[in-house]
N, C-alpha and C. Protein backbone atom coordinates (compact mmCIF):
# COMPACT_ATOMS: atom_id res chain seq x y z
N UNK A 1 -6.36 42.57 56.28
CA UNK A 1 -6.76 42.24 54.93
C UNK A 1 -8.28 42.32 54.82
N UNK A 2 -8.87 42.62 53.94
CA UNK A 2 -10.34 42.84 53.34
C UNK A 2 -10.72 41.56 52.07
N UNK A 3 -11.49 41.46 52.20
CA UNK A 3 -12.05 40.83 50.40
C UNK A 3 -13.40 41.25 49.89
N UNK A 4 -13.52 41.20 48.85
CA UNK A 4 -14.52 41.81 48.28
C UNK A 4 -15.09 40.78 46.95
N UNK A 5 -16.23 40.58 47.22
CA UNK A 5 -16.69 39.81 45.71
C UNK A 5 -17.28 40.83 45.22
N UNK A 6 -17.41 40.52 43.46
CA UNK A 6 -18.31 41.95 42.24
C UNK A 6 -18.91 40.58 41.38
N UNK A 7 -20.23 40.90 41.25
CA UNK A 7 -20.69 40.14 40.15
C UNK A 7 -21.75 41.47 39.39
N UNK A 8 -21.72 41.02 37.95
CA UNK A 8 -22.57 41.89 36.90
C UNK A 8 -22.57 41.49 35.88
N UNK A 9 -24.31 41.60 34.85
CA UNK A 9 -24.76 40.71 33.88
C UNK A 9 -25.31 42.52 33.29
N UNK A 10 -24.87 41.65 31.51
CA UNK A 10 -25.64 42.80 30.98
C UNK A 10 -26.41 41.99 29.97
N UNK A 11 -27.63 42.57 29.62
CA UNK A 11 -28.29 42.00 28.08
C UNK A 11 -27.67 42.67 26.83
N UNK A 12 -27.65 41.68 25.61
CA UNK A 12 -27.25 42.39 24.60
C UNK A 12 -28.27 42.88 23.78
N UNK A 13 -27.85 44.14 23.21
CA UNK A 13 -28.70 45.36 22.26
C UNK A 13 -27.89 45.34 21.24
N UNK A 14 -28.56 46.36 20.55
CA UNK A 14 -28.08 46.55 19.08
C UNK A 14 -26.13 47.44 19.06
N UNK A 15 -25.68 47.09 18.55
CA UNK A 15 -24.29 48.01 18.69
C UNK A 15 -23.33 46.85 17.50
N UNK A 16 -21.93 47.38 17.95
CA UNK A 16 -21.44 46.70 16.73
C UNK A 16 -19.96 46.55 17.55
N UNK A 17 -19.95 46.55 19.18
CA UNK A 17 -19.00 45.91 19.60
C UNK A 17 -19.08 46.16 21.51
N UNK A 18 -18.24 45.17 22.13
CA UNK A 18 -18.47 45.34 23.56
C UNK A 18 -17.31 46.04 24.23
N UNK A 19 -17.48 46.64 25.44
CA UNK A 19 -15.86 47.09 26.24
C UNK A 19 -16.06 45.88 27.32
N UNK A 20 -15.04 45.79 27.65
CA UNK A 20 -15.25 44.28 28.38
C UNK A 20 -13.30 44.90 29.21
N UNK A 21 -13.30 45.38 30.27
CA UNK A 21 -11.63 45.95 30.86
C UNK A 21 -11.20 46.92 30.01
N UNK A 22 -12.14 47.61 29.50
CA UNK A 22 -11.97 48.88 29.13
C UNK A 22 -11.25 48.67 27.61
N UNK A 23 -11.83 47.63 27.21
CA UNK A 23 -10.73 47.08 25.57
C UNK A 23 -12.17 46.72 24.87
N UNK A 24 -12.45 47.68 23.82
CA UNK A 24 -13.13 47.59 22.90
C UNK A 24 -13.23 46.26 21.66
N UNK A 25 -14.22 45.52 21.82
CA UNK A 25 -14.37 44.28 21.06
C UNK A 25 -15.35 43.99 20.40
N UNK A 26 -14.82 44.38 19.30
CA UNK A 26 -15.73 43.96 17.87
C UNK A 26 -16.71 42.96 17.89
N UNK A 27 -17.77 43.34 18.10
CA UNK A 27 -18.91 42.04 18.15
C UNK A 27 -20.23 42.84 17.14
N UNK A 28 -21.21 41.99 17.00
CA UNK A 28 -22.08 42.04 16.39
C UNK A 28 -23.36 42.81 17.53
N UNK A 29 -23.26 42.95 18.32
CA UNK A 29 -24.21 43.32 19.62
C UNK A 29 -23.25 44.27 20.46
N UNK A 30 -24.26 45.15 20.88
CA UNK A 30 -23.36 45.99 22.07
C UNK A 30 -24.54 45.69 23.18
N UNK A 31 -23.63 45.98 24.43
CA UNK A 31 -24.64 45.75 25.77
C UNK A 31 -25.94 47.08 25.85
N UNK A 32 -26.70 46.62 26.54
CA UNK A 32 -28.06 47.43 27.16
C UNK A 32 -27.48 47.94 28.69
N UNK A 33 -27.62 48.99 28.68
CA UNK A 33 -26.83 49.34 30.08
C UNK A 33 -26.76 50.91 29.96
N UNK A 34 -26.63 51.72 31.10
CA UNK A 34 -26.84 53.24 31.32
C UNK A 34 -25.65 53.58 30.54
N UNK A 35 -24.32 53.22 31.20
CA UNK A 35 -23.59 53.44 31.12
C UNK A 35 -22.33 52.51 29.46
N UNK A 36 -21.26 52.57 29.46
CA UNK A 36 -20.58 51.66 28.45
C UNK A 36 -20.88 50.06 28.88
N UNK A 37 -21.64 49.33 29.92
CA UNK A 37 -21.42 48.25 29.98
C UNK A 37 -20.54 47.58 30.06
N UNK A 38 -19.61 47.96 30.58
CA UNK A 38 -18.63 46.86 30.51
C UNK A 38 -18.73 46.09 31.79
N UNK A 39 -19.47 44.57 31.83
CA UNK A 39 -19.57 43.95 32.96
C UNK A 39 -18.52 43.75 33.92
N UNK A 40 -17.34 43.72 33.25
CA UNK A 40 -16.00 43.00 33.88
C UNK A 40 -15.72 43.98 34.96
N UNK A 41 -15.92 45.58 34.02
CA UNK A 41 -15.10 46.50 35.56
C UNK A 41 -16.44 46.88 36.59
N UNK A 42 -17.72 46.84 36.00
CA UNK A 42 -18.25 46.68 37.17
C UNK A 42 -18.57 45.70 38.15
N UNK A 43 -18.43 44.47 38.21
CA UNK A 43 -17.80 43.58 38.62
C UNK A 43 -16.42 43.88 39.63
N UNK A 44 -15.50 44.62 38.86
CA UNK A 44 -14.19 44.55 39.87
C UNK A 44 -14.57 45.69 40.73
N UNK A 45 -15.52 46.82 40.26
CA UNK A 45 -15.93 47.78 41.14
C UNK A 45 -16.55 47.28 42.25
N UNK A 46 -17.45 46.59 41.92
CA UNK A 46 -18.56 45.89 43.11
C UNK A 46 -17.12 44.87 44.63
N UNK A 47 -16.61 44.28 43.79
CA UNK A 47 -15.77 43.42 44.62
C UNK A 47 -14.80 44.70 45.65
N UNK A 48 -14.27 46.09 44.83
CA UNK A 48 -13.56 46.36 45.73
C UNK A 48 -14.53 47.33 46.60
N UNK A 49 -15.62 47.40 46.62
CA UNK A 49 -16.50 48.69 47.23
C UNK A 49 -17.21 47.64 48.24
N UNK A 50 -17.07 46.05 48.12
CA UNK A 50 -17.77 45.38 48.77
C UNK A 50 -16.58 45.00 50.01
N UNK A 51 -15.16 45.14 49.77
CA UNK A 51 -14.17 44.67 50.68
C UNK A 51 -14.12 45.90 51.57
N UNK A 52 -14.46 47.55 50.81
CA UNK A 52 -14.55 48.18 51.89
C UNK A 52 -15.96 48.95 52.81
N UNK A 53 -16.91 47.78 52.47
CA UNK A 53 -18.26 48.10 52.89
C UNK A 53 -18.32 48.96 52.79
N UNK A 54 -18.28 49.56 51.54
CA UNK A 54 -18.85 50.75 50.82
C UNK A 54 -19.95 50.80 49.95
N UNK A 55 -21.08 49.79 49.72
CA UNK A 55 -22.23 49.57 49.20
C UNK A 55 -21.85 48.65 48.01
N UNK A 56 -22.47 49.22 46.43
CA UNK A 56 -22.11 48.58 44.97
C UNK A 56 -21.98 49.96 44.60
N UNK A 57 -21.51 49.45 43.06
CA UNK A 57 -21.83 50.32 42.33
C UNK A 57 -22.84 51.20 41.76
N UNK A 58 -23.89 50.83 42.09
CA UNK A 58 -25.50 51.38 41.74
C UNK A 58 -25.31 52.65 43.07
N UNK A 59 -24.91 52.63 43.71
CA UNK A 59 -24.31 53.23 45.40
C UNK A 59 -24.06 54.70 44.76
N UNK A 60 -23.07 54.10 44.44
CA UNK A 60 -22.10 55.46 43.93
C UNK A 60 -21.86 56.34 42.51
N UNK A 61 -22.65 55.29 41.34
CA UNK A 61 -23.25 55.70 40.19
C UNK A 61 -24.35 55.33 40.17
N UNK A 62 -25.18 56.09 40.26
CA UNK A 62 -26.84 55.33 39.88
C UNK A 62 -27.24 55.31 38.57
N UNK A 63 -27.44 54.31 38.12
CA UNK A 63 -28.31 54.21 36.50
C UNK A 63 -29.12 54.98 36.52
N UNK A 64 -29.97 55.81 37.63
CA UNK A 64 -30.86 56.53 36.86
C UNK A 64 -30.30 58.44 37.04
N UNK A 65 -29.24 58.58 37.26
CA UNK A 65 -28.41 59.81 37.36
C UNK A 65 -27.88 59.89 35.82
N UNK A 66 -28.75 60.50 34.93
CA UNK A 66 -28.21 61.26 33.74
C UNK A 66 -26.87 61.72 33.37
N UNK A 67 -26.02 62.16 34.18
CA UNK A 67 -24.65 62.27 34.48
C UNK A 67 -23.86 60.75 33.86
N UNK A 68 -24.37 59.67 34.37
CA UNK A 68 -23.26 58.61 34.18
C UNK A 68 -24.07 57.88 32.82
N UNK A 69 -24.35 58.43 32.04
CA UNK A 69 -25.05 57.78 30.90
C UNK A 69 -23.90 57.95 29.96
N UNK A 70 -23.51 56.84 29.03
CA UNK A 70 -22.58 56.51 27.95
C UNK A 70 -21.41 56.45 29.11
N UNK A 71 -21.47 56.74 30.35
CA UNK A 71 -20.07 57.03 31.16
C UNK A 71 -18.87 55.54 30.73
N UNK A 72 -18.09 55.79 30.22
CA UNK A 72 -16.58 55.10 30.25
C UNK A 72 -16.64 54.39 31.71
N UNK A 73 -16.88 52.85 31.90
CA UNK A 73 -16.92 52.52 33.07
C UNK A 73 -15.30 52.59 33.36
N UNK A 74 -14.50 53.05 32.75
CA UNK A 74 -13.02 53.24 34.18
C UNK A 74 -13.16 54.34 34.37
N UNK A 75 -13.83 55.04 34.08
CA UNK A 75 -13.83 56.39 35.00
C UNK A 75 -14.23 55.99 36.80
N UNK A 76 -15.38 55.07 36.36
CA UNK A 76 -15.63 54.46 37.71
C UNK A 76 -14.96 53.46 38.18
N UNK A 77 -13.77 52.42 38.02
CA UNK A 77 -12.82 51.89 38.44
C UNK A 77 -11.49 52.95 39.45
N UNK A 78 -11.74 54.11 38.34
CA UNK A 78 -10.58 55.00 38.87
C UNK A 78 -10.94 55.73 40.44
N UNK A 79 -12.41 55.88 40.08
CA UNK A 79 -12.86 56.12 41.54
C UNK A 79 -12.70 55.03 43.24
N UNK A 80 -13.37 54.36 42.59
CA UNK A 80 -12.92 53.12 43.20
C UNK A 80 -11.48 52.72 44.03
N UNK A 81 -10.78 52.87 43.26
CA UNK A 81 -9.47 52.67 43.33
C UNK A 81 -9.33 53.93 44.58
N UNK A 82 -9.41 54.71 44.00
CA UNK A 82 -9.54 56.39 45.25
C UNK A 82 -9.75 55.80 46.06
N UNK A 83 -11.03 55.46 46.26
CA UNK A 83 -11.78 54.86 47.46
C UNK A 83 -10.62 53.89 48.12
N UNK A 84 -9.92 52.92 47.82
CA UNK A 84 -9.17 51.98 48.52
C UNK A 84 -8.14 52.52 48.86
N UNK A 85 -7.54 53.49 48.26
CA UNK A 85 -6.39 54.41 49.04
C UNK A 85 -6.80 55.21 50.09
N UNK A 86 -7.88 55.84 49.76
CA UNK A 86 -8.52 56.59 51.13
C UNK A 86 -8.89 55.82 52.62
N UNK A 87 -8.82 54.98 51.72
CA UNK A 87 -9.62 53.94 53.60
C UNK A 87 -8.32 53.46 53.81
N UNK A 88 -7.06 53.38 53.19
CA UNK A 88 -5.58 52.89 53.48
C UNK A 88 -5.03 51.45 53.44
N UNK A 89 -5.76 51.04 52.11
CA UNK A 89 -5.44 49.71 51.48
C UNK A 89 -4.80 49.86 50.30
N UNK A 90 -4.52 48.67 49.67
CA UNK A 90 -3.86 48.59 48.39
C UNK A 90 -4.58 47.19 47.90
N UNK A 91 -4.88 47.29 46.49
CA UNK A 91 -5.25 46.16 46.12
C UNK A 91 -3.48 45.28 45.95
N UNK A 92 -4.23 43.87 46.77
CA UNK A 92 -2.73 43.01 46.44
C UNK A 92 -3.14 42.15 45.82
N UNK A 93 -4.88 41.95 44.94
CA UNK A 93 -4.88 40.88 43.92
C UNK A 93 -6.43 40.68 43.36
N UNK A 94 -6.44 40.68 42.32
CA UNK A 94 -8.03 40.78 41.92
C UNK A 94 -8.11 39.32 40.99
N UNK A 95 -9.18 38.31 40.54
CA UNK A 95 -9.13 37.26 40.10
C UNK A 95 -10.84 37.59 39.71
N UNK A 96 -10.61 37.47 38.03
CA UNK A 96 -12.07 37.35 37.40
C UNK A 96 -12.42 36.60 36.70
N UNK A 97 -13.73 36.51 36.20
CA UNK A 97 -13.88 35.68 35.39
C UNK A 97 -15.41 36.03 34.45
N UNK A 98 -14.79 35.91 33.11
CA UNK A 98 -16.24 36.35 32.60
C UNK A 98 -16.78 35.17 31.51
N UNK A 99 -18.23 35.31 31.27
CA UNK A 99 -18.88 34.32 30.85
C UNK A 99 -19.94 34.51 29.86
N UNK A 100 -19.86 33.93 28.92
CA UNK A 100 -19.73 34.52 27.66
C UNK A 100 -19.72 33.52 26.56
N UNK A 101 -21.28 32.65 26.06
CA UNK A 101 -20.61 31.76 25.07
C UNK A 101 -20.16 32.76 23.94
N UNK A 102 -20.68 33.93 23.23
CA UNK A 102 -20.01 34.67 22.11
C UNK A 102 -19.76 36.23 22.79
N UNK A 103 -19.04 36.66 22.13
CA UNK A 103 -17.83 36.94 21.39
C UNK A 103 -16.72 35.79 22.35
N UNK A 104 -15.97 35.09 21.76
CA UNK A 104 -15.04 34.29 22.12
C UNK A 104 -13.69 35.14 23.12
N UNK A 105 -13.38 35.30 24.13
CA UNK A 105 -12.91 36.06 25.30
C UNK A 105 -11.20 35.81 25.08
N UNK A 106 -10.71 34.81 24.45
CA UNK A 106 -9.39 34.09 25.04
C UNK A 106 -9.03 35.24 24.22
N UNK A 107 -8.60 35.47 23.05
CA UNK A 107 -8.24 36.28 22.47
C UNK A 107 -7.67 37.60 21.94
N UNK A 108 -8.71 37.98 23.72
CA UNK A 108 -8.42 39.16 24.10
C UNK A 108 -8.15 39.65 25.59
N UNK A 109 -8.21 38.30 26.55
CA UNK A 109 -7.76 38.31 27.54
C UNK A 109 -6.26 38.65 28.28
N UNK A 110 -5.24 38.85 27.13
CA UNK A 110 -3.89 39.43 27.78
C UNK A 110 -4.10 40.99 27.20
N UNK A 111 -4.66 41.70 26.82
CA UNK A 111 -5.11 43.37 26.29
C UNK A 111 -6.00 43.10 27.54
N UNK A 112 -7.22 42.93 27.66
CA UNK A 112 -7.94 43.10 29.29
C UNK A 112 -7.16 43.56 30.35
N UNK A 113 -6.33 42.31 30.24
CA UNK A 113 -5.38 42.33 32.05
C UNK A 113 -4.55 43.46 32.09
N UNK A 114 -3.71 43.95 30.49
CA UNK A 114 -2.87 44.73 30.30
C UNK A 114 -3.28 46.29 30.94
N UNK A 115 -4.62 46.29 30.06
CA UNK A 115 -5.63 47.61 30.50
C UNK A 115 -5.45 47.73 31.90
N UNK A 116 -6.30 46.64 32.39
CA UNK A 116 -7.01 46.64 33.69
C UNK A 116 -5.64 46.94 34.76
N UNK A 117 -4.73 46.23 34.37
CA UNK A 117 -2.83 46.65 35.07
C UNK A 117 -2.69 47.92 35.26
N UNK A 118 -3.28 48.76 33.87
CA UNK A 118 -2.35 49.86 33.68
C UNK A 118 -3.49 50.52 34.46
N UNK A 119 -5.06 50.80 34.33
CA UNK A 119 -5.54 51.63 35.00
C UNK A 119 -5.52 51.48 36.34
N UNK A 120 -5.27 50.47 37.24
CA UNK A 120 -5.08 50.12 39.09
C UNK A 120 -4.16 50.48 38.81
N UNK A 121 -2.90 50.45 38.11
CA UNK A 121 -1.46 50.69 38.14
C UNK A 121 -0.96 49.39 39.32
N UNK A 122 -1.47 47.63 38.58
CA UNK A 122 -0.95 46.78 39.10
C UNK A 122 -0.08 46.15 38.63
N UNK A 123 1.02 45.67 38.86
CA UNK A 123 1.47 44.30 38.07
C UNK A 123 0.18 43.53 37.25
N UNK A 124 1.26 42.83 36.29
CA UNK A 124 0.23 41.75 35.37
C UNK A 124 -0.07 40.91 36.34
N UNK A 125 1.05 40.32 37.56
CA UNK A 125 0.47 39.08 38.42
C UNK A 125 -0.42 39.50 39.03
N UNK A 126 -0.98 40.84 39.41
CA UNK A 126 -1.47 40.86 40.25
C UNK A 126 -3.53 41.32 39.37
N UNK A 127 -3.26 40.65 38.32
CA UNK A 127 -4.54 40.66 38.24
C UNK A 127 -4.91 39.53 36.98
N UNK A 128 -5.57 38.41 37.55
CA UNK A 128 -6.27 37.13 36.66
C UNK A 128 -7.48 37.96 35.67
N UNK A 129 -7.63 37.40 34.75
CA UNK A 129 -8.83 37.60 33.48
C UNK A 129 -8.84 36.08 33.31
N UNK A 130 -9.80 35.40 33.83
CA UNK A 130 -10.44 34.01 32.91
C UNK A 130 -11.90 34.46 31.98
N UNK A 131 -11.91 33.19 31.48
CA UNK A 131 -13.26 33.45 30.85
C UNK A 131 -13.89 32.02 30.74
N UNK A 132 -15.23 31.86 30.69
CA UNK A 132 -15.86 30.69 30.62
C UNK A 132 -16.93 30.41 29.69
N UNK A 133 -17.76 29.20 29.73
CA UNK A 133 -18.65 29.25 28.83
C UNK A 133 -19.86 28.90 29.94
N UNK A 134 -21.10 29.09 29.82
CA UNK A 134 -21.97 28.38 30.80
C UNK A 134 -22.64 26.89 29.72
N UNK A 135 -21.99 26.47 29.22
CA UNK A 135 -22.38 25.07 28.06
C UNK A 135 -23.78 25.09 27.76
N UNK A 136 -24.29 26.06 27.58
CA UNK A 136 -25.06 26.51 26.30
C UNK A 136 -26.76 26.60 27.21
N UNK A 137 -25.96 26.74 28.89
CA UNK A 137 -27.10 26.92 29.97
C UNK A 137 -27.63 28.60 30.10
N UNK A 138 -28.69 28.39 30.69
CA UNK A 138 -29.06 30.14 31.10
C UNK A 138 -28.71 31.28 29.95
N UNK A 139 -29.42 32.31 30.42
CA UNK A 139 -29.03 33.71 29.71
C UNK A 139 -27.67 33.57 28.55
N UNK A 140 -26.97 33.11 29.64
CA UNK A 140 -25.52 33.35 28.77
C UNK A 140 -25.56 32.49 27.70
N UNK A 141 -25.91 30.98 27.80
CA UNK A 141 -25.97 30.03 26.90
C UNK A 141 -26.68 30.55 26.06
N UNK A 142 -27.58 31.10 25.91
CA UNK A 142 -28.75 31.55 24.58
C UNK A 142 -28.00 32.46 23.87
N UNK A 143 -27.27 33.31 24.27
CA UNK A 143 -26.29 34.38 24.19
C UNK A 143 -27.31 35.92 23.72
N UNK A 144 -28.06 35.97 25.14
CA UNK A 144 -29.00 36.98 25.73
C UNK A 144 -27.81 37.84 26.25
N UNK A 145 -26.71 37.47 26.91
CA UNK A 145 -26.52 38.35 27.36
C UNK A 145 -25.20 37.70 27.96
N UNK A 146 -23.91 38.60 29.03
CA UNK A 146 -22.99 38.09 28.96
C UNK A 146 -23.06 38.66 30.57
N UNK A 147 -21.92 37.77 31.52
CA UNK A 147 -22.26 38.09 33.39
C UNK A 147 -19.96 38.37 33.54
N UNK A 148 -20.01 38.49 34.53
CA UNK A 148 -18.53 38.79 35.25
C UNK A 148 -18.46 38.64 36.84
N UNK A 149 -17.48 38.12 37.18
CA UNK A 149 -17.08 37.73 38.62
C UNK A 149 -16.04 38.18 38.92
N UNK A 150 -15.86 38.72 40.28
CA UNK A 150 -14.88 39.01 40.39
C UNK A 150 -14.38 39.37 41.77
N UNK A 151 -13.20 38.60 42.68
CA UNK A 151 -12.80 39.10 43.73
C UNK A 151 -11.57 39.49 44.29
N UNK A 152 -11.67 40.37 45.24
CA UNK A 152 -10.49 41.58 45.55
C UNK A 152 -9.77 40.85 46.87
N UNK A 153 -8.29 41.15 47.01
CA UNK A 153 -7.60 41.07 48.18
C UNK A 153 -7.22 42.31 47.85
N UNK A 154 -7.22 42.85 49.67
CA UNK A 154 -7.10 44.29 49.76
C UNK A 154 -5.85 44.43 51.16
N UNK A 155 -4.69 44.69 51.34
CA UNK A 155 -4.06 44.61 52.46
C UNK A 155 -3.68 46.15 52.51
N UNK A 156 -3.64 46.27 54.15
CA UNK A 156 -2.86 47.77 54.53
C UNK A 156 -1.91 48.16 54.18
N UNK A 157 -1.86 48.89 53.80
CA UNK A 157 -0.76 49.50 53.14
C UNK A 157 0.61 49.18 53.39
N UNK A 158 0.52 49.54 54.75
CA UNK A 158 2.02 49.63 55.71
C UNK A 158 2.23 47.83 55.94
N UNK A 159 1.21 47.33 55.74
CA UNK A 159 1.45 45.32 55.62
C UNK A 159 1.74 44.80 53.73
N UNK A 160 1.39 45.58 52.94
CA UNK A 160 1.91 45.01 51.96
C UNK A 160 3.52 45.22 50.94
């Protein structure tokens, strides 16, 4: 078995909604970021590239590579995922959590997991979406900006 933690914070910019598990959400702000921002899957990227000491995500997409600009962050989940079949694991469970006093998260947290299911191609059990508030502390509390956590169980194939 492997584990992997992913953490990632974005600031908010001008836009008129966030991807947050690849599920587009109507907000008043969109993130500052090379790519779509979506903290959550880079986050689950970081956790599973970290279970197979394979660097982060900055590793394998660099923000400053022109190529991954506006990039759809599941394009880079899908890679990822490659990556854990190639080294001869399977994800057997991912558990996140994002943080966020606005846009309000609960709402849209069973479409997240649904996404996030269908692109690993996991069961629903096998992947948590929480969400939190930091009570009106730090970055997030000001609502500068929004962060994601997130960690991987990874078992051999032929063991799961």
């Amino acid at each position: 078995m492997r584990v992997g933690l992913g953490f990632d914070v974005h600031a908010f910019g001008e836009g008129d909604h966030l991807m947050l598990g690849n599920v587009r959400i109507p907000f008043n702000r969109g993130f500052i970021a090379h790519s779509d921002g979506d903290v959550l899957i880079h986050a689950i990227c970081d956790a599973l590239l970290g279970a197979l000491a394979l660097g982060d995500i900055g590793d394998h997409f660099p923000p400053n590579d022109p190529k991954w600009a506006d990039c759809d962050s599941a394009d880079f989940l899908r890679h990822c995922h490659k990556l854990v079949h190639k080294a001869g694991y399977q994800i057997a469970h991912i558990d996140t959590v994002i943080m966020a006093e606005q846009p309000k998260i609960g709402p849209h947290k069973k479409a997240i997991q649904d996404k996030l299911a269908d692109i690993l191609n996991l069961k629903i059990n096998q992947i948590s979406v929480k969400a939190t508030t930091t009570e009106k502390l730090g970055f997030v509390g000001r609502e500068e900006g929004m962060a994601a956590q997130a960690i991987c169980l990874l078992t051999a194939v032929n063991n799961f």
